[in-house]
C-alpha atoms as a PDB file:
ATOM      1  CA  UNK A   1      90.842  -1.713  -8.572  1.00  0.00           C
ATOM      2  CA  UNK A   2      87.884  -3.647  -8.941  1.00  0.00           C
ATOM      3  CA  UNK A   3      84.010  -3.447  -7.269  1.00  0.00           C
ATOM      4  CA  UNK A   4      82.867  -6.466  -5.310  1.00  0.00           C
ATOM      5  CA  UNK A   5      79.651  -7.923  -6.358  1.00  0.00           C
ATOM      6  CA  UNK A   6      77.269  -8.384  -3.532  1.00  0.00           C
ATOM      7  CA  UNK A   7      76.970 -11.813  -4.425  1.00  0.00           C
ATOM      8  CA  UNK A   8      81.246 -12.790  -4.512  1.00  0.00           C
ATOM      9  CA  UNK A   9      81.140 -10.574  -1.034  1.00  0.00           C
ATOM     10  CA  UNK A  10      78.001 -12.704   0.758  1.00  0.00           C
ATOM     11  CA  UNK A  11      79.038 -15.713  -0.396  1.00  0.00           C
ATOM     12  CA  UNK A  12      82.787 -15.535   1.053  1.00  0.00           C
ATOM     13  CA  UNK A  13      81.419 -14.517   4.092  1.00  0.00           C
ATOM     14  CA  UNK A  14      79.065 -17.105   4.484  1.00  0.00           C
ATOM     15  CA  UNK A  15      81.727 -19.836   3.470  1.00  0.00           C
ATOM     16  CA  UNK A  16      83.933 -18.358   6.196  1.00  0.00           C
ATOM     17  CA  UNK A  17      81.166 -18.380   8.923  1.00  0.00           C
ATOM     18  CA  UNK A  18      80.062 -21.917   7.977  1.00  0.00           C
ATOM     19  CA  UNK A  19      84.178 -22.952   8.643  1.00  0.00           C
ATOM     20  CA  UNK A  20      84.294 -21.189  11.932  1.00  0.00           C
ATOM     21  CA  UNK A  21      81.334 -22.987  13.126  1.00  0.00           C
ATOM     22  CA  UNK A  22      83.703 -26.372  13.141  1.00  0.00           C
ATOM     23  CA  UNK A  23      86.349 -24.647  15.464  1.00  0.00           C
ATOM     24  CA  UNK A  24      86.322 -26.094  19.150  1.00  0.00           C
ATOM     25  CA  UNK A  25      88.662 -25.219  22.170  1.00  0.00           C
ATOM     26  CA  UNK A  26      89.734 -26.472  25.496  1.00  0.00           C
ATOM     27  CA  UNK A  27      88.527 -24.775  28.754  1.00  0.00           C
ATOM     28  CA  UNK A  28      89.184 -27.003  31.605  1.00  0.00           C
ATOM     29  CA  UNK A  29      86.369 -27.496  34.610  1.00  0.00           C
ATOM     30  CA  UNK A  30      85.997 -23.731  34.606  1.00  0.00           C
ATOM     31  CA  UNK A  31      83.857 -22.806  37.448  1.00  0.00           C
ATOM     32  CA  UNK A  32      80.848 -21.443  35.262  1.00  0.00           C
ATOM     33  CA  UNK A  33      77.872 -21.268  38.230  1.00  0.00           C
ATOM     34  CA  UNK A  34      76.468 -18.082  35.976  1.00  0.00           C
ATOM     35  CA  UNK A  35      77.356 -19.568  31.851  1.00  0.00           C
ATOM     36  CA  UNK A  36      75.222 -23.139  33.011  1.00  0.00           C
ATOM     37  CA  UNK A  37      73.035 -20.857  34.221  1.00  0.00           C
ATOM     38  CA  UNK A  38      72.584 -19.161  31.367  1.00  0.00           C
ATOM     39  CA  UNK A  39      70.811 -20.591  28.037  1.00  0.00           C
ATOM     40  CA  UNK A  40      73.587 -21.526  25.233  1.00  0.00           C
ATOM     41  CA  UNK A  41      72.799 -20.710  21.539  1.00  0.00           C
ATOM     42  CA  UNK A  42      72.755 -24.433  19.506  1.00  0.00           C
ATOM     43  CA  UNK A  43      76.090 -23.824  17.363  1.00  0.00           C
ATOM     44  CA  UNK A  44      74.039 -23.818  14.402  1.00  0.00           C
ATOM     45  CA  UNK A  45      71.435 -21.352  15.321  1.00  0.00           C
ATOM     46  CA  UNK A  46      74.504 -18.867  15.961  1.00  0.00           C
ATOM     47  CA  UNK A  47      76.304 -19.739  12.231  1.00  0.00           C
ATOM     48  CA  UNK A  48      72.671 -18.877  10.543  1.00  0.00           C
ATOM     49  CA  UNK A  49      71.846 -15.683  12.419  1.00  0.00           C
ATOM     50  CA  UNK A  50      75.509 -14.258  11.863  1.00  0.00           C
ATOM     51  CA  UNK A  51      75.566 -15.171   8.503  1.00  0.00           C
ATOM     52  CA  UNK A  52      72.403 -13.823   7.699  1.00  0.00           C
ATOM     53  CA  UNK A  53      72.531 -10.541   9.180  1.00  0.00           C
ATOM     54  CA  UNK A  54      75.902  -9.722   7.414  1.00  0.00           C
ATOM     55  CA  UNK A  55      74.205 -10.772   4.202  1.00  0.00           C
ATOM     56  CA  UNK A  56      71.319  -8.735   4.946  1.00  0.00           C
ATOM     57  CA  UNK A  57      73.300  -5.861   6.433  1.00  0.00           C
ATOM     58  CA  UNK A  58      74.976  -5.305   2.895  1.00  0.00           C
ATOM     59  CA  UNK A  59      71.555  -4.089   1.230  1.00  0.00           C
ATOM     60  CA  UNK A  60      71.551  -1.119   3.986  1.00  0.00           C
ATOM     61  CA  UNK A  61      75.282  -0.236   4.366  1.00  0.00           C
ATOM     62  CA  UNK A  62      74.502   3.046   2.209  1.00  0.00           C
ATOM     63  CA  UNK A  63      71.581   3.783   3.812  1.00  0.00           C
ATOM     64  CA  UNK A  64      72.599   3.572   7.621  1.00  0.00           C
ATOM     65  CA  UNK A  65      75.819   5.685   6.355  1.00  0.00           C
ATOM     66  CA  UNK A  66      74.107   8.417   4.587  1.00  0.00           C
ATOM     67  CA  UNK A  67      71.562   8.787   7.758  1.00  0.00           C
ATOM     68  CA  UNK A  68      74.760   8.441  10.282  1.00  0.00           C
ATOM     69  CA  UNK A  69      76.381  11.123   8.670  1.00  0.00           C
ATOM     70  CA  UNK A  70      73.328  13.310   8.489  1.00  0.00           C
ATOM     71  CA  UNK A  71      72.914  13.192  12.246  1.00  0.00           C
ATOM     72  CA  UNK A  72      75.951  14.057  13.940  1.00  0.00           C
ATOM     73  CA  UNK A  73      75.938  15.048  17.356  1.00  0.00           C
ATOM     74  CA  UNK A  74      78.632  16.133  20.006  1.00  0.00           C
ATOM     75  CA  UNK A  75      76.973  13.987  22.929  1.00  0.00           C
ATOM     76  CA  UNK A  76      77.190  10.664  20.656  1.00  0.00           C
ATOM     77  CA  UNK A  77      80.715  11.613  19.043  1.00  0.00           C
ATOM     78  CA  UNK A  78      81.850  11.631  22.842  1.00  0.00           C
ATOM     79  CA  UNK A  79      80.308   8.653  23.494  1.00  0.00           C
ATOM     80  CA  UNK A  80      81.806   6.686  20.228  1.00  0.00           C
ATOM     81  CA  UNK A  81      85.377   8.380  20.888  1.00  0.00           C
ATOM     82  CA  UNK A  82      85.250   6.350  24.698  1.00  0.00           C
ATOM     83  CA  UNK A  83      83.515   3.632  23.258  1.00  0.00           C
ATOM     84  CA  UNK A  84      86.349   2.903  20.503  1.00  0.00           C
ATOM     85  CA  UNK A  85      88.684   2.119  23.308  1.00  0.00           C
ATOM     86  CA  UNK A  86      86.676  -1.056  24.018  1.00  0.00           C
ATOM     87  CA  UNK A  87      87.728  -2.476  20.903  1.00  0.00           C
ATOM     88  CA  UNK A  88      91.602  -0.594  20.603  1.00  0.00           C
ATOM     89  CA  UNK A  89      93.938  -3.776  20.659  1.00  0.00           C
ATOM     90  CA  UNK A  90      96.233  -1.258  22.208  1.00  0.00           C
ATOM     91  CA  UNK A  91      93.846  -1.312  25.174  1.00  0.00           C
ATOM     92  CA  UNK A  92      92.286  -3.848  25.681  1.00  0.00           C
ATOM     93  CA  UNK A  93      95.232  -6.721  25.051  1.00  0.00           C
ATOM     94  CA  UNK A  94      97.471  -5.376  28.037  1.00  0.00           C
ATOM     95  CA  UNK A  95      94.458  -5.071  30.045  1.00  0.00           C
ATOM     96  CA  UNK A  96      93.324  -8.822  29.796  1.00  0.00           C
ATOM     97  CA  UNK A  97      97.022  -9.600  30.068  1.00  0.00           C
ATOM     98  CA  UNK A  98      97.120  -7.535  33.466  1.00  0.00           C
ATOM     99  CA  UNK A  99      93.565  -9.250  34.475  1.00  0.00           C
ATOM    100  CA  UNK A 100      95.610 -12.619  33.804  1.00  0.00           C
ATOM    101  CA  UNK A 101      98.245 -11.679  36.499  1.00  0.00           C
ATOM    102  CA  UNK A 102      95.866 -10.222  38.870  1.00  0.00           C
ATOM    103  CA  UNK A 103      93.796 -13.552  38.821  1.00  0.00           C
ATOM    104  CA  UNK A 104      96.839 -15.756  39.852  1.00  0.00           C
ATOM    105  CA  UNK A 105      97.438 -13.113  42.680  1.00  0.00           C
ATOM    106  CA  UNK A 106      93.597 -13.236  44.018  1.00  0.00           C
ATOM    107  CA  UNK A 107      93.783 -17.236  43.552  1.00  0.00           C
ATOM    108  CA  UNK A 108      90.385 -16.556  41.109  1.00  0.00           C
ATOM    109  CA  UNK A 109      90.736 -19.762  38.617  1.00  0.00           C
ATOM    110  CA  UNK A 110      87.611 -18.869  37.146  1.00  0.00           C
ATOM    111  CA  UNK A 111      88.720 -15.345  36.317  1.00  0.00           C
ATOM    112  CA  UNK A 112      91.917 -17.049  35.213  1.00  0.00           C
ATOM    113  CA  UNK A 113      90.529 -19.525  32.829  1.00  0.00           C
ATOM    114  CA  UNK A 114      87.787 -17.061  31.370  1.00  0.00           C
ATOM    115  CA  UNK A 115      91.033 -14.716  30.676  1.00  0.00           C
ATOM    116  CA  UNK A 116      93.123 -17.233  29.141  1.00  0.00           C
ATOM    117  CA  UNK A 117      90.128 -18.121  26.848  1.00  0.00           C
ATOM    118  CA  UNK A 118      89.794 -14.379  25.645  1.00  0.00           C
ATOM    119  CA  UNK A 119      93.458 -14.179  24.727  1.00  0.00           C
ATOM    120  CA  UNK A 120      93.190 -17.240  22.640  1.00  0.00           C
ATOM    121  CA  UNK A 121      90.307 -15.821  21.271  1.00  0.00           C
ATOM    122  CA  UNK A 122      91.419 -12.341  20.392  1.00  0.00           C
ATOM    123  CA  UNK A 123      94.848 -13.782  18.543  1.00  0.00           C
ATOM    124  CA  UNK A 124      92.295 -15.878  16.533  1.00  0.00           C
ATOM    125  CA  UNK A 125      89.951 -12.998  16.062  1.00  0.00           C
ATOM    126  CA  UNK A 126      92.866 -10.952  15.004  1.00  0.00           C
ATOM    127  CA  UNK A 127      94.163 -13.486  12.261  1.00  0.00           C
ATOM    128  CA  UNK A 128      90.996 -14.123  10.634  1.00  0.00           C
ATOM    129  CA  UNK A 129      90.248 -10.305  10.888  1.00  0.00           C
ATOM    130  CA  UNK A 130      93.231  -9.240   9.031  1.00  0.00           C
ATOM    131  CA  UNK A 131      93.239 -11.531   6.555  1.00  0.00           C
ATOM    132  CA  UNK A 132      89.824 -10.994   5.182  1.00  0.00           C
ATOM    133  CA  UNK A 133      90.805  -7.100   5.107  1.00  0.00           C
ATOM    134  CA  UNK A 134      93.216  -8.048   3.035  1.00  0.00           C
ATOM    135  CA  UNK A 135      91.729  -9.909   0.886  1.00  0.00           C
ATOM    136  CA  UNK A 136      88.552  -7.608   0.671  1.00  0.00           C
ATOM    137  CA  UNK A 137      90.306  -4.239   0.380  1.00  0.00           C
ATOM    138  CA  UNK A 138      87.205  -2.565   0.910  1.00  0.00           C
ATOM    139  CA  UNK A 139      87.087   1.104   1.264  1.00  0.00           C
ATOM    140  CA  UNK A 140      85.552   2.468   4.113  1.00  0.00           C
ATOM    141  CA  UNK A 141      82.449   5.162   3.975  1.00  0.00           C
ATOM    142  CA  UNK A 142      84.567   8.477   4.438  1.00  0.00           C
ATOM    143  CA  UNK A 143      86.188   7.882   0.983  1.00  0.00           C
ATOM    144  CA  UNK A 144      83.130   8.258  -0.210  1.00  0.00           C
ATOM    145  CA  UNK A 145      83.307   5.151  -3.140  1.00  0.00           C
ATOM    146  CA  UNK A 146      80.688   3.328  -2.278  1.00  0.00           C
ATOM    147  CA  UNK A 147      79.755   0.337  -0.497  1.00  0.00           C
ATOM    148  CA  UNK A 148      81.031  -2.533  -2.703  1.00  0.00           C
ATOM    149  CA  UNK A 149      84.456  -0.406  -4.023  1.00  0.00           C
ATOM    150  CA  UNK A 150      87.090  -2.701  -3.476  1.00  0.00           C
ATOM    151  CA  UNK A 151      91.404  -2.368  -3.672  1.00  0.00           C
ATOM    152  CA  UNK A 152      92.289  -5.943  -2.554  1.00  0.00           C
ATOM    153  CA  UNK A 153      95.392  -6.296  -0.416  1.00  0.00           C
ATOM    154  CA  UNK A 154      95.670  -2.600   0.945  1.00  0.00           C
ATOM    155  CA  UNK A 155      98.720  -3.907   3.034  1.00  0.00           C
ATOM    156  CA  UNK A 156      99.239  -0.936   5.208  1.00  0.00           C
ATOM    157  CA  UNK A 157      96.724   1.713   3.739  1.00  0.00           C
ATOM    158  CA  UNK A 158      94.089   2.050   6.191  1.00  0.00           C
ATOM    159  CA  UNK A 159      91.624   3.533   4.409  1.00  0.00           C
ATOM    160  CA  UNK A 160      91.025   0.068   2.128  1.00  0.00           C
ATOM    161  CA  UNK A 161      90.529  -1.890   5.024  1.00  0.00           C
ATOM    162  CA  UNK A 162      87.245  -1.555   6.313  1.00  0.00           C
ATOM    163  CA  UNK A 163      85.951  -5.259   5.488  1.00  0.00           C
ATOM    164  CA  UNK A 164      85.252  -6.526   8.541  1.00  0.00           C
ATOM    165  CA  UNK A 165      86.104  -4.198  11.188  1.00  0.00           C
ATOM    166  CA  UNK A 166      88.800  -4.836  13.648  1.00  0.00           C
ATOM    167  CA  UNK A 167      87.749  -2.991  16.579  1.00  0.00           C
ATOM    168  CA  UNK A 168      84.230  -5.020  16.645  1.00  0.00           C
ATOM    169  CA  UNK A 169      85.975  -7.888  16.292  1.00  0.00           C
ATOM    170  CA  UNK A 170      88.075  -7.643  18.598  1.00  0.00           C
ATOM    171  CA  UNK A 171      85.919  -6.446  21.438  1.00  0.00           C
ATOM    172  CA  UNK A 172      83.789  -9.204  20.925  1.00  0.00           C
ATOM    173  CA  UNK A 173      86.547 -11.753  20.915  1.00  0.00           C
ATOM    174  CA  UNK A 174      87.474 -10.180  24.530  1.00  0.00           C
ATOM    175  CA  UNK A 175      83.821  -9.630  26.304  1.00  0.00           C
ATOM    176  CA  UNK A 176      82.354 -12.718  24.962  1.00  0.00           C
ATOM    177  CA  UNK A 177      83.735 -15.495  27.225  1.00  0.00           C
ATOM    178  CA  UNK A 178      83.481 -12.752  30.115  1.00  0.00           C
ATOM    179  CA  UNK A 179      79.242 -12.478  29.108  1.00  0.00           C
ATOM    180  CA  UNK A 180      79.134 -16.036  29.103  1.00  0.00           C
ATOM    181  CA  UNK A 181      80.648 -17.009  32.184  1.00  0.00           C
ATOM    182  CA  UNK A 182      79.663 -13.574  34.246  1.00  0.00           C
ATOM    183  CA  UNK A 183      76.841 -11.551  32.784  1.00  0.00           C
ATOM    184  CA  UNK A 184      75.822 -11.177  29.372  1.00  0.00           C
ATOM    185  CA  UNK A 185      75.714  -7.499  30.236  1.00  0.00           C
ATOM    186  CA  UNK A 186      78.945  -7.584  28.958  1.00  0.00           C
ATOM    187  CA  UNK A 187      77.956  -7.456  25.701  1.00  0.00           C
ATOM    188  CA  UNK A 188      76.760  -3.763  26.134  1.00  0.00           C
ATOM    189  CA  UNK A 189      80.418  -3.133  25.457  1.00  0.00           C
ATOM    190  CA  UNK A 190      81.016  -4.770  22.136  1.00  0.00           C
ATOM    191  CA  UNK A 191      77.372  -3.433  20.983  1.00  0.00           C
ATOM    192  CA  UNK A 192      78.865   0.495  21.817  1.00  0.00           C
ATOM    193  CA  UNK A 193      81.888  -0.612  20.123  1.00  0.00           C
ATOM    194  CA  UNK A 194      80.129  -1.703  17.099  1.00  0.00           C
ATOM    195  CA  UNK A 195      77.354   1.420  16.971  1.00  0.00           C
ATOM    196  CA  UNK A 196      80.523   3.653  17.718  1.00  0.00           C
ATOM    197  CA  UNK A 197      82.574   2.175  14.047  1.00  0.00           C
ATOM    198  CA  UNK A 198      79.110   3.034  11.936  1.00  0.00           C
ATOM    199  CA  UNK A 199      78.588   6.639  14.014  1.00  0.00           C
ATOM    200  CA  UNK A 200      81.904   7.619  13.020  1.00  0.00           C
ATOM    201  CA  UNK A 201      81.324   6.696   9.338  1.00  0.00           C
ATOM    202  CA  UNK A 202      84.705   4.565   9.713  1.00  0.00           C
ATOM    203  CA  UNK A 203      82.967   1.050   8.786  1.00  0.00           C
ATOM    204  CA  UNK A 204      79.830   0.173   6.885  1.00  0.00           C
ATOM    205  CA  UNK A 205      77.084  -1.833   8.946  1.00  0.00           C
ATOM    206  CA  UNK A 206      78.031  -5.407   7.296  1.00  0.00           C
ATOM    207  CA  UNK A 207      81.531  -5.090   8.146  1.00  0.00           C
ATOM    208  CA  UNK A 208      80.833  -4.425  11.704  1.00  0.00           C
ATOM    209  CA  UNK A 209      78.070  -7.209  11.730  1.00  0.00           C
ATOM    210  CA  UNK A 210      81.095  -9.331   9.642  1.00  0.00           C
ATOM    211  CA  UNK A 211      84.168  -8.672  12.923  1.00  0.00           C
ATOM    212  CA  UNK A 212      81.298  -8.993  15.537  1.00  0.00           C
ATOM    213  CA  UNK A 213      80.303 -12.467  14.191  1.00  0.00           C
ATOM    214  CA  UNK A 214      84.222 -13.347  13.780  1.00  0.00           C
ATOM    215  CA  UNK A 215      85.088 -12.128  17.633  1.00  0.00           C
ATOM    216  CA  UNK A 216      81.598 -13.584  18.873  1.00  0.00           C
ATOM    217  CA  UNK A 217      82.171 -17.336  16.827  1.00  0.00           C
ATOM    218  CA  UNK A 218      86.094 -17.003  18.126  1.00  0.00           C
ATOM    219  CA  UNK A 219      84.930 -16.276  21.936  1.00  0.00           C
ATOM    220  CA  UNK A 220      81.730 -18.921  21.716  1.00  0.00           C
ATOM    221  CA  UNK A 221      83.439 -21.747  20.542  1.00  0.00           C
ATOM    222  CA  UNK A 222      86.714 -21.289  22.706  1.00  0.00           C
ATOM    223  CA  UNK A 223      84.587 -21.100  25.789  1.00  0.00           C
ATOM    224  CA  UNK A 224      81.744 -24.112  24.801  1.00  0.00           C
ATOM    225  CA  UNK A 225      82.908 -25.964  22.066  1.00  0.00           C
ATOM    226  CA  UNK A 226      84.926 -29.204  22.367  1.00  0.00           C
ATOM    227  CA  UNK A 227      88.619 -29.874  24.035  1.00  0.00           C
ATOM    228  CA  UNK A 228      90.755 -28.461  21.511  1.00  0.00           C
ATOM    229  CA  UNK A 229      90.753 -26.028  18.693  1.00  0.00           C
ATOM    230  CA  UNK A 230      92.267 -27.102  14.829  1.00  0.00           C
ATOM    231  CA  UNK A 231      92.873 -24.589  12.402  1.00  0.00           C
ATOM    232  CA  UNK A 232      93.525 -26.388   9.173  1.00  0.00           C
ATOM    233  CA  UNK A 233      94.409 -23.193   6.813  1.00  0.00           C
ATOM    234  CA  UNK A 234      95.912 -25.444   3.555  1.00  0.00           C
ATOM    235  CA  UNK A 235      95.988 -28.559   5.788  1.00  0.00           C
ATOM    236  CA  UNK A 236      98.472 -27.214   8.453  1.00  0.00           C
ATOM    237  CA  UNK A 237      97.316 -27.590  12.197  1.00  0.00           C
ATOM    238  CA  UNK A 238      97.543 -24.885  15.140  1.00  0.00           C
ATOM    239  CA  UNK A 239      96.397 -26.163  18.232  1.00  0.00           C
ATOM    240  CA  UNK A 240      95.454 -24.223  20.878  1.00  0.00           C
END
């Protein structure tokens, strides 16, 4: 057991968001009327601001916690209990696998291509996620150790794994290419996802500011990076 310094933790994640930015993906001629529309973020602008505000968010993650859990209400632990489900892999998956078969039904290619896009970038999402929980072991606000108390490689035990959070992440990776190529209003869902994980003192504000940037950078650069996507973890190549 071991505390993280708040420089080792900042710098890792920056390192990791500065890799991501170099990930591209295919998405052929989707029809995106509303996404061309709709002003892109230049690919560096997006790196800086995530990075950043994770860094930043680790000076408050006591702070916000301490005031969350000082103002609990039932309205908003309704809300954050529906809310979760917008990030529950358990959810959400077989629902963008059942909006994959309805779009070949309805003949929708754009809905088909926009799914297809936030599948690849949810299994992404979901290996970087996991990883980096494993490797950070950090232990989320209700146990009460802190902000930078760390058990690296928690495996199974929950309760170390708060680093960045999954169900942010995850949403993220989903609504993103939807908000892009529909209406950012999609993002509302994410967002509730995200407020939801700090409300119900189950993740710090950096680590949901940490699995938002992951799911955001996986769903951006699927949708408007380049033709393909290369992983190179230790040299070896998935394409996607």
């Amino acid at each position: 057991m071991l505390k993280i310094s708040l420089l080792k933790c900042t710098i890792i994640l920056i390192l990791f968001l500065a890799n991501i930015s170099k990930i591209y993906s295919y998405h052929p001629h989707i029809l995106n009327d509303t996404a061309t529309t709709q002003k892109r973020f230049p690919h560096w602008a997006v790196f800086v601001g995530m990075a950043g505000a994770t860094g930043a968010a680790l000076l408050i993650d006591e702070n916000v916690s301490k005031f969350t859990s000082a103002n609990q209400t039932d309205f908003w632990k309704g809300f954050c209990k529906v809310s979760d489900m917008g990030g529950n892999k358990n959810i959400v998956i077989p629902g963008m696998l059942l909006t994959y078969g309805t779009s070949f039904l309805i003949k929708n290619e754009k809905l088909q291509l926009t799914t297809e896009v936030s599948i690849k970038s949810a299994i992404a999402s979901f290996i970087f996620t996991e990883t980096f929980k494993q490797t950070f072991g950090r232990a989320r606000p209700y146990m009460e150790l802190g902000a930078f108390y760390s058990k690296p490689f928690p495996i199974l035990n929950d309760k170390y794994k708060a680093m960045p959070s999954g169900h942010t992440s995850v949403a993220f990776a989903i609504f993103t290419p939807f908000a892009e190529n529909y209406s950012r209003w999609f993002y509302c869902i994410p967002v509730a996802v995200a407020f939801g994980r700090v409300y119900q003192n189950k993740h710090w504000v950096s680590d949901v500011i940490a699995g938002g940037s992951i799911g955001f950078l996986s769903g951006y650069f699927f949708l408007h990076g380049r033709k393909q996507i290369e992983i190179i973890p230790n040299g070896l190549k998935i394409w996607f």
